[in-house]
PDB file of N, CA and C in Angstrom:
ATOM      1  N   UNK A   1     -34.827 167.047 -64.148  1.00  0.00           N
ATOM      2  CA  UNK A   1     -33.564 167.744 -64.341  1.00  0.00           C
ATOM      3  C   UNK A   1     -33.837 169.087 -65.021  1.00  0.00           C
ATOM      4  N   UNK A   2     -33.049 169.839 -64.535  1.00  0.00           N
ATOM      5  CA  UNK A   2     -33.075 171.236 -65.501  1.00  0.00           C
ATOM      6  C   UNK A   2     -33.020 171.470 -66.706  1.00  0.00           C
ATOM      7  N   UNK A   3     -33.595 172.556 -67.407  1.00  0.00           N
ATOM      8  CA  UNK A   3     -33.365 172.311 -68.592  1.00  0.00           C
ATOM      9  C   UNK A   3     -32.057 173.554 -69.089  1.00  0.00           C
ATOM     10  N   UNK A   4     -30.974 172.911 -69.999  1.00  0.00           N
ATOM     11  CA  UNK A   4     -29.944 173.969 -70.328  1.00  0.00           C
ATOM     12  C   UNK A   4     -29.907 174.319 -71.784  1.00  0.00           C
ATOM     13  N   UNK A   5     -29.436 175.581 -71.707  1.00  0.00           N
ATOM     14  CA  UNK A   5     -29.358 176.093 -73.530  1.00  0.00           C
ATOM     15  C   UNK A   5     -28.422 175.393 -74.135  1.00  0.00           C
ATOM     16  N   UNK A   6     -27.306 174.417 -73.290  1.00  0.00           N
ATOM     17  CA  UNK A   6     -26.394 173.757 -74.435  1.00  0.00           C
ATOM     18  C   UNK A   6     -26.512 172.334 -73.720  1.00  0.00           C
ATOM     19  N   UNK A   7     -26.031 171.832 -75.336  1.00  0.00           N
ATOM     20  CA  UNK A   7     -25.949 169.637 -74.621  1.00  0.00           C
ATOM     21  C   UNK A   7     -25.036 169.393 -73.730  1.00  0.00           C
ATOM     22  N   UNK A   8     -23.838 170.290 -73.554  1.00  0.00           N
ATOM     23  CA  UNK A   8     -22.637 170.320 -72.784  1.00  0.00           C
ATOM     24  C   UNK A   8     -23.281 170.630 -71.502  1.00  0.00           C
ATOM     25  N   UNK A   9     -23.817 171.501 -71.401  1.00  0.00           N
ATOM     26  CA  UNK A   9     -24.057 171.867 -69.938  1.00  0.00           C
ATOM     27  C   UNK A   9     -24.792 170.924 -69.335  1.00  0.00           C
ATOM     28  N   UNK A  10     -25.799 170.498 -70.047  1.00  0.00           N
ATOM     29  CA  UNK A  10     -26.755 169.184 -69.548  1.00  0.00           C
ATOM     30  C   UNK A  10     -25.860 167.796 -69.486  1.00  0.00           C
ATOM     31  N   UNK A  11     -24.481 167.836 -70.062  1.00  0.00           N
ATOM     32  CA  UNK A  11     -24.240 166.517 -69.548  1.00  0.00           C
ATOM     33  C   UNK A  11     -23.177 166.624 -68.385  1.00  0.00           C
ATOM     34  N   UNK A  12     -22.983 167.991 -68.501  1.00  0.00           N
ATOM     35  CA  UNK A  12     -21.828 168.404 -66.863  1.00  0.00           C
ATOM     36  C   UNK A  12     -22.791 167.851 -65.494  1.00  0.00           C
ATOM     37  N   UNK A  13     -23.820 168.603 -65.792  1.00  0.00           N
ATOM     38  CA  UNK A  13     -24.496 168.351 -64.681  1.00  0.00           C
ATOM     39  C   UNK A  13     -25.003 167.146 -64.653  1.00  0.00           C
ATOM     40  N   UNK A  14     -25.172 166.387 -65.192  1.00  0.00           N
ATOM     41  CA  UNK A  14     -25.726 164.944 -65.407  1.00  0.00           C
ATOM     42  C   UNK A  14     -24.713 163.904 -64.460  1.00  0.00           C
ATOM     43  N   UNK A  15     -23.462 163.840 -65.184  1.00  0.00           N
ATOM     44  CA  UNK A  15     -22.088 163.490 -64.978  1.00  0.00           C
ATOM     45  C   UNK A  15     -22.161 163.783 -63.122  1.00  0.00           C
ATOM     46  N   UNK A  16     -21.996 165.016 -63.059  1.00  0.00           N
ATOM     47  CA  UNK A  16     -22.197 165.818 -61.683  1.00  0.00           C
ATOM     48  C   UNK A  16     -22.850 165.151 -60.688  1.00  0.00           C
ATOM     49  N   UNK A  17     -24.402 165.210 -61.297  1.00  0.00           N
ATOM     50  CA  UNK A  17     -25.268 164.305 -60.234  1.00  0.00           C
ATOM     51  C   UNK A  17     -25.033 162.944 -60.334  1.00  0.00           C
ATOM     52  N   UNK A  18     -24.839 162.646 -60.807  1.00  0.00           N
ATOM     53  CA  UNK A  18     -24.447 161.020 -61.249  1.00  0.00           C
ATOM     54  C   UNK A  18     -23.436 160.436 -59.992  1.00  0.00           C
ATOM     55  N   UNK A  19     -22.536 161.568 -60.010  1.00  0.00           N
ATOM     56  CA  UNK A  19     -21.182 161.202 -58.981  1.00  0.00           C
ATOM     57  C   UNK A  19     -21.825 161.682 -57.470  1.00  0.00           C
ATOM     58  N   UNK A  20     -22.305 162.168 -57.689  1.00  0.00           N
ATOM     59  CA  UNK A  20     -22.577 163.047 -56.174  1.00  0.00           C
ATOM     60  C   UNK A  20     -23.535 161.883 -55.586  1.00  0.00           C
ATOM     61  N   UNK A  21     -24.963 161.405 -56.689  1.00  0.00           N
ATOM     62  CA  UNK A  21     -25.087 160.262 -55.938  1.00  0.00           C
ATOM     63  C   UNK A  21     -24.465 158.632 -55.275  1.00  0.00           C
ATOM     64  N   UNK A  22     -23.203 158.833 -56.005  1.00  0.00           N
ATOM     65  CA  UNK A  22     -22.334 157.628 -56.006  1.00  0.00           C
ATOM     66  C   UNK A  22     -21.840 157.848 -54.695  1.00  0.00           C
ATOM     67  N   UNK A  23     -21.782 159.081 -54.001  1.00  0.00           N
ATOM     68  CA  UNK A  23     -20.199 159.394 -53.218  1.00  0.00           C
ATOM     69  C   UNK A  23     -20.693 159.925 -52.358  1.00  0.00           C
ATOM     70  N   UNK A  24     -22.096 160.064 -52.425  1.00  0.00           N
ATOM     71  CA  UNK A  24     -22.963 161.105 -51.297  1.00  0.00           C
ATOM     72  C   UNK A  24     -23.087 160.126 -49.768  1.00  0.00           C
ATOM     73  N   UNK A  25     -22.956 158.989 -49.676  1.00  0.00           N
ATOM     74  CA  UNK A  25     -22.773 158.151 -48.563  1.00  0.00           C
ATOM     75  C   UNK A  25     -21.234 157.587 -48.145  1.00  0.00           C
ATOM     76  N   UNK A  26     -20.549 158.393 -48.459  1.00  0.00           N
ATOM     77  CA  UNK A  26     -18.973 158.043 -48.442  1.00  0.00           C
ATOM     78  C   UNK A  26     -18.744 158.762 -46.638  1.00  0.00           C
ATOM     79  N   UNK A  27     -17.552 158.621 -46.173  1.00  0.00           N
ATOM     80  CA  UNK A  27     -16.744 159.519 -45.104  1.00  0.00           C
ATOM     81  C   UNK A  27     -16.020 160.292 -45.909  1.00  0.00           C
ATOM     82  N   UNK A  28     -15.410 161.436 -45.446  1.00  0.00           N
ATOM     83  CA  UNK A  28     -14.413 162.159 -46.303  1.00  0.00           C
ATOM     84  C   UNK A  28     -13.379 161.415 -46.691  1.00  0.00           C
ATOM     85  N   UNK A  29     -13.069 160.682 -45.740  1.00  0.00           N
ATOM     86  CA  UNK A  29     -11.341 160.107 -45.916  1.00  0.00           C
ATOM     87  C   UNK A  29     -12.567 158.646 -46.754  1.00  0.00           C
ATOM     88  N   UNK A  30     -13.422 157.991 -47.002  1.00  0.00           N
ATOM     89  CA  UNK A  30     -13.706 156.972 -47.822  1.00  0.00           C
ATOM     90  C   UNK A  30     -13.277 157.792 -49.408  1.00  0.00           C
ATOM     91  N   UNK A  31     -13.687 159.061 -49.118  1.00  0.00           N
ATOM     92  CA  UNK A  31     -14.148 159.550 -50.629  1.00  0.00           C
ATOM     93  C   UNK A  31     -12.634 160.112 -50.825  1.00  0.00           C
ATOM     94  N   UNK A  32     -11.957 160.788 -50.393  1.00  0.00           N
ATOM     95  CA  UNK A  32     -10.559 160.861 -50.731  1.00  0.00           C
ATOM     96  C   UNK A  32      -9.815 159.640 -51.222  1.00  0.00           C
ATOM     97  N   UNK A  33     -10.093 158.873 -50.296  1.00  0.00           N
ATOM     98  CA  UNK A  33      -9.327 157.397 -50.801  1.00  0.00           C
ATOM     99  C   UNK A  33      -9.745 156.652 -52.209  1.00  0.00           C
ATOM    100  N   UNK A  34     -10.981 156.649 -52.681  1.00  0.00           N
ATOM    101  CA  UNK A  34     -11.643 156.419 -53.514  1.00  0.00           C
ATOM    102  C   UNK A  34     -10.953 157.380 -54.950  1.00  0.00           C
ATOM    103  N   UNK A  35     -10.763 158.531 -54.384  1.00  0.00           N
ATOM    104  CA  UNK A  35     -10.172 159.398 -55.591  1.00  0.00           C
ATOM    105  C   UNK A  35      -8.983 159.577 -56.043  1.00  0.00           C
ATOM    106  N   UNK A  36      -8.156 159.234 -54.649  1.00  0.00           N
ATOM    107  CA  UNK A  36      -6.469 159.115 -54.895  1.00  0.00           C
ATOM    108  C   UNK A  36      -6.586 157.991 -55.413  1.00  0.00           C
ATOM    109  N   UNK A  37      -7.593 156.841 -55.913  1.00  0.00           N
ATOM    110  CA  UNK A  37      -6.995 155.454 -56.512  1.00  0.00           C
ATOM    111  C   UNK A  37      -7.559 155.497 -57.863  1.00  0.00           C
ATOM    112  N   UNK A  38      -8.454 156.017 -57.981  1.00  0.00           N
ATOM    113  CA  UNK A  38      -8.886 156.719 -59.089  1.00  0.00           C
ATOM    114  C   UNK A  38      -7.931 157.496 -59.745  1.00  0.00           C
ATOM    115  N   UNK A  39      -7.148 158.632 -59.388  1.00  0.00           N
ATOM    116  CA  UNK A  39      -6.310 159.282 -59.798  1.00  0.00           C
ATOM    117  C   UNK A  39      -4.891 158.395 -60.333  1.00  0.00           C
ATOM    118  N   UNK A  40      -4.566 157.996 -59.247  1.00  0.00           N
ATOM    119  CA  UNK A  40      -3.333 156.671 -59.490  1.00  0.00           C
ATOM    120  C   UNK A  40      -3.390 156.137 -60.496  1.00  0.00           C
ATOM    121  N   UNK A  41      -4.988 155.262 -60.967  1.00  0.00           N
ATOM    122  CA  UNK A  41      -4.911 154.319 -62.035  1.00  0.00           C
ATOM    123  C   UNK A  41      -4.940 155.234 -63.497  1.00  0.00           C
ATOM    124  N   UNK A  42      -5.535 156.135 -63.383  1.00  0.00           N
ATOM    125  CA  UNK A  42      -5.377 157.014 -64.507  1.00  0.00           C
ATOM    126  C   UNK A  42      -3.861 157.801 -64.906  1.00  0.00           C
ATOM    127  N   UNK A  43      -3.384 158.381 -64.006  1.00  0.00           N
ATOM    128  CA  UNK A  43      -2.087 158.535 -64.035  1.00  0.00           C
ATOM    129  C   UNK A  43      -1.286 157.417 -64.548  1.00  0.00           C
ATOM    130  N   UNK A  44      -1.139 155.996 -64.398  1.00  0.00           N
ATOM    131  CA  UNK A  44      -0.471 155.038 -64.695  1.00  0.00           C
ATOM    132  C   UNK A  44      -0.674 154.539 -66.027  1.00  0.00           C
ATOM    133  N   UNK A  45      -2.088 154.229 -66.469  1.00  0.00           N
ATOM    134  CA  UNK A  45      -2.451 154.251 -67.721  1.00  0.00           C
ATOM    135  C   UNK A  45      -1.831 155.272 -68.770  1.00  0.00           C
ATOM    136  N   UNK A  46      -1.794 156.895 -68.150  1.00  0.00           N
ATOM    137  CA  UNK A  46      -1.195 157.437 -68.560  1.00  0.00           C
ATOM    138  C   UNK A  46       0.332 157.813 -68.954  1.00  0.00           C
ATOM    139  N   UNK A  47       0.931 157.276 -68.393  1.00  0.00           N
ATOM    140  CA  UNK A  47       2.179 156.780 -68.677  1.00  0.00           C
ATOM    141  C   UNK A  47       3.085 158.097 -67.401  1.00  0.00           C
ATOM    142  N   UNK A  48       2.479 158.507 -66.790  1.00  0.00           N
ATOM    143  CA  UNK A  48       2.649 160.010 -65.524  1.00  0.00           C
ATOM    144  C   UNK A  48       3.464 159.267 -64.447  1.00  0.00           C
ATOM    145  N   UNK A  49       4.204 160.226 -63.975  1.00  0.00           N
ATOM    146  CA  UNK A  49       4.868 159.953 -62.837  1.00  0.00           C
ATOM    147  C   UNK A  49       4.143 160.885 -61.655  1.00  0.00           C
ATOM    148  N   UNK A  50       4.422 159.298 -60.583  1.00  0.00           N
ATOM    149  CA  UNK A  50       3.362 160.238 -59.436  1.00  0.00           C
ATOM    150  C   UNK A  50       4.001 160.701 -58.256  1.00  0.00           C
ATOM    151  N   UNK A  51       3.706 162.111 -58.023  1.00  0.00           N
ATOM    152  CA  UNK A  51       4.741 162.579 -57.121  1.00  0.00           C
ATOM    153  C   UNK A  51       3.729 162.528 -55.578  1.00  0.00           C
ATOM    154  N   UNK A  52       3.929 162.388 -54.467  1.00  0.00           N
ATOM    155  CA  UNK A  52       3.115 162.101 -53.166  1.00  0.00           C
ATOM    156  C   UNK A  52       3.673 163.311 -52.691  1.00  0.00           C
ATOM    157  N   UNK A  53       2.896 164.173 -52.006  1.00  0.00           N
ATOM    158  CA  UNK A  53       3.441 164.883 -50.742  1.00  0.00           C
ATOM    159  C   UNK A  53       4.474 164.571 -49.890  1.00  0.00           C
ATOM    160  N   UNK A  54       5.662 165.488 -50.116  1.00  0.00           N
ATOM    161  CA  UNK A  54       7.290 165.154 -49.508  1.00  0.00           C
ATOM    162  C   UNK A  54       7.586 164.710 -50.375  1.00  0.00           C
ATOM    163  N   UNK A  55       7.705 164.843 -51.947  1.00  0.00           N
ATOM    164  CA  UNK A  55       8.658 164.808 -53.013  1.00  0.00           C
ATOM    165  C   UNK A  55       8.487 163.268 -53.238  1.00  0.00           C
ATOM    166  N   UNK A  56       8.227 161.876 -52.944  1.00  0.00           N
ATOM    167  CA  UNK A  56       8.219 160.514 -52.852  1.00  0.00           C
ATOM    168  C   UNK A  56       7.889 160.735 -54.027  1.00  0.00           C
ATOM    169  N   UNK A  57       8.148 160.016 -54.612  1.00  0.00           N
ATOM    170  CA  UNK A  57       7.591 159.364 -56.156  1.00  0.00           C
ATOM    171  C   UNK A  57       6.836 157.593 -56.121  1.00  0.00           C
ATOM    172  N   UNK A  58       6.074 157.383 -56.689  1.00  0.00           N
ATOM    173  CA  UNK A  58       5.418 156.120 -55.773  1.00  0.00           C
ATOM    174  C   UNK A  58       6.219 154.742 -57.161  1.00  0.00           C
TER     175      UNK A  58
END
């Protein structure tokens, strides 16, 4: 791995590659889907209201 002048930057990219190898064998629409449920559960935890494309609220 590269080396960076800050701990932050070394763990962006860490984080970074980390995911990229997770997701690097996905389809687009696997890896979209994977992230809208990802997004969902965090949103909900969060106490967020989720708005869908065409105003729907889920």
């Amino acid at each position: 791995m590269e080396k960076w002048k800050y701990k932050s930057l070394a763990w962006i990219h860490k984080v970074r590659e980390e995911d990229y190898n997770k997701t690097k064998k996905l389809t687009p629409h696997e890896l979209i889907e994977k992230t809208r449920k990802t997004a969902e559960t965090t949103a909900q935890t969060l106490g967020l209201k989720i708005i869908h494309a065409g105003g729907q609220r889920a």
